[in-house]
Protein backbone atom coordinates (compact mmCIF):
# COMPACT_ATOMS: atom_id res chain seq x y z
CA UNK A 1 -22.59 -21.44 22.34
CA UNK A 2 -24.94 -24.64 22.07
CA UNK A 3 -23.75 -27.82 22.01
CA UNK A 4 -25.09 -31.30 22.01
CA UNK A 5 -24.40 -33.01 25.22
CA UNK A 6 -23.14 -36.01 23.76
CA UNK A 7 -20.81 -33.86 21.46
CA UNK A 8 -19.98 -32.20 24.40
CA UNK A 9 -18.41 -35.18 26.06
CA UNK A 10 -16.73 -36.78 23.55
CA UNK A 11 -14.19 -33.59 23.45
CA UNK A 12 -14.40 -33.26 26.94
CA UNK A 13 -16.27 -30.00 27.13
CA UNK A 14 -13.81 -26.77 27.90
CA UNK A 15 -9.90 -27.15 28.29
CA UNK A 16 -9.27 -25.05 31.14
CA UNK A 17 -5.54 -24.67 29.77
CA UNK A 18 -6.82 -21.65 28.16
CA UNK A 19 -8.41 -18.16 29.09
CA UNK A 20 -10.59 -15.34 27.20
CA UNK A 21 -11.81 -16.16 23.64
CA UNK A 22 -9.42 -18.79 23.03
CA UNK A 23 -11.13 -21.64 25.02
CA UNK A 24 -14.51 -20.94 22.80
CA UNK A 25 -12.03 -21.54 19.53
CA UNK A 26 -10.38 -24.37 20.68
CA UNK A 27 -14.01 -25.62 21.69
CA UNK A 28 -14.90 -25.05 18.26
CA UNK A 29 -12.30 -26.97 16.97
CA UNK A 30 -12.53 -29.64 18.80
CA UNK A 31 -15.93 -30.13 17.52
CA UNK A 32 -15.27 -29.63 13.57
CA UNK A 33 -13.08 -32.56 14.61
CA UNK A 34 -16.01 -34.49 15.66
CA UNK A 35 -18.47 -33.33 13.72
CA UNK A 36 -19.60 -29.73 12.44
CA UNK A 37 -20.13 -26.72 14.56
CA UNK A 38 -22.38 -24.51 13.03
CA UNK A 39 -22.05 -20.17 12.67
CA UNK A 40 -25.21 -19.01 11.92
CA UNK A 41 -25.43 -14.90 12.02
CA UNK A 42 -28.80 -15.11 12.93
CA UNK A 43 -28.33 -16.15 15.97
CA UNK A 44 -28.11 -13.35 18.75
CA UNK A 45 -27.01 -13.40 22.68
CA UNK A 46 -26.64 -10.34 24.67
CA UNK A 47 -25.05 -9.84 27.96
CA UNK A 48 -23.60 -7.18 30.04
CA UNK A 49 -20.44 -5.95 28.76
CA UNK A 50 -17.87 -5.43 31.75
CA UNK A 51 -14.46 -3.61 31.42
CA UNK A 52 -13.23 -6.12 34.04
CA UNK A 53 -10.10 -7.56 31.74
CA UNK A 54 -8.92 -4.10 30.38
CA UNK A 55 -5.08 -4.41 32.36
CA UNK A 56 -1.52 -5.78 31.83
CA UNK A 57 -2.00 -8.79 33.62
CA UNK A 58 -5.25 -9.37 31.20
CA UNK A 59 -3.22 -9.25 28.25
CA UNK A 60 -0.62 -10.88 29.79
CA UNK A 61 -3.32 -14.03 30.01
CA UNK A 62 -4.81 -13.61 27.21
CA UNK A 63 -1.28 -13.85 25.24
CA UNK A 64 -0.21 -16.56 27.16
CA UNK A 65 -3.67 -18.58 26.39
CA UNK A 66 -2.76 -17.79 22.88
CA UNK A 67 0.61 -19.27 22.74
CA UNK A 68 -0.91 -22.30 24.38
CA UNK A 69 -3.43 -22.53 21.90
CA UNK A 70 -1.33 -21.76 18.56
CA UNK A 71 1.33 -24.73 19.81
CA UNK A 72 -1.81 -27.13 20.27
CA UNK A 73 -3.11 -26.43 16.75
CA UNK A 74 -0.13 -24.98 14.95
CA UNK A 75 0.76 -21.61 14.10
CA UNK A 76 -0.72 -21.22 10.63
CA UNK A 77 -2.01 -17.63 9.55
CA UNK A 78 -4.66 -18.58 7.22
């Protein structure tokens, strides 16, 4: 993810309320807010896949995280 700085800090960067994938998309939606965050499939980053959150207490996170999010921005499916 790229952001301009300024952008940046005028959402406050990451919400730390959140936890694996979901503080990216609330990231992201704080932006559109603000302005327009742009998905460009041309754009490629590669790092080293770990297994490190493959467990019940990683899901258990995750879902949590997801709850948070969902009553933040509502719980619309599409």
């Amino acid at each position: 993810m790229f952001f301009r700085t300024k952008s940046l800090q005028y959402v406050g960067g990451f919400d730390e309320r959140y936890f694996l994938y979901m503080e990216d998309t609330d990231l992201t939606k704080s932006i559109n807010q603000y302005g327009n965050a742009i998905f460009s499939p041309d754009f490629e980053v590669i790092h080293e896949w770990q297994r490190g959150n493959h467990s019940l207490s990683g899901a258990r996170l995750m879902i949590t995280s997801m709850v948070k999010y969902f009553n933040k921005w509502g719980w619309r499916l599409f």
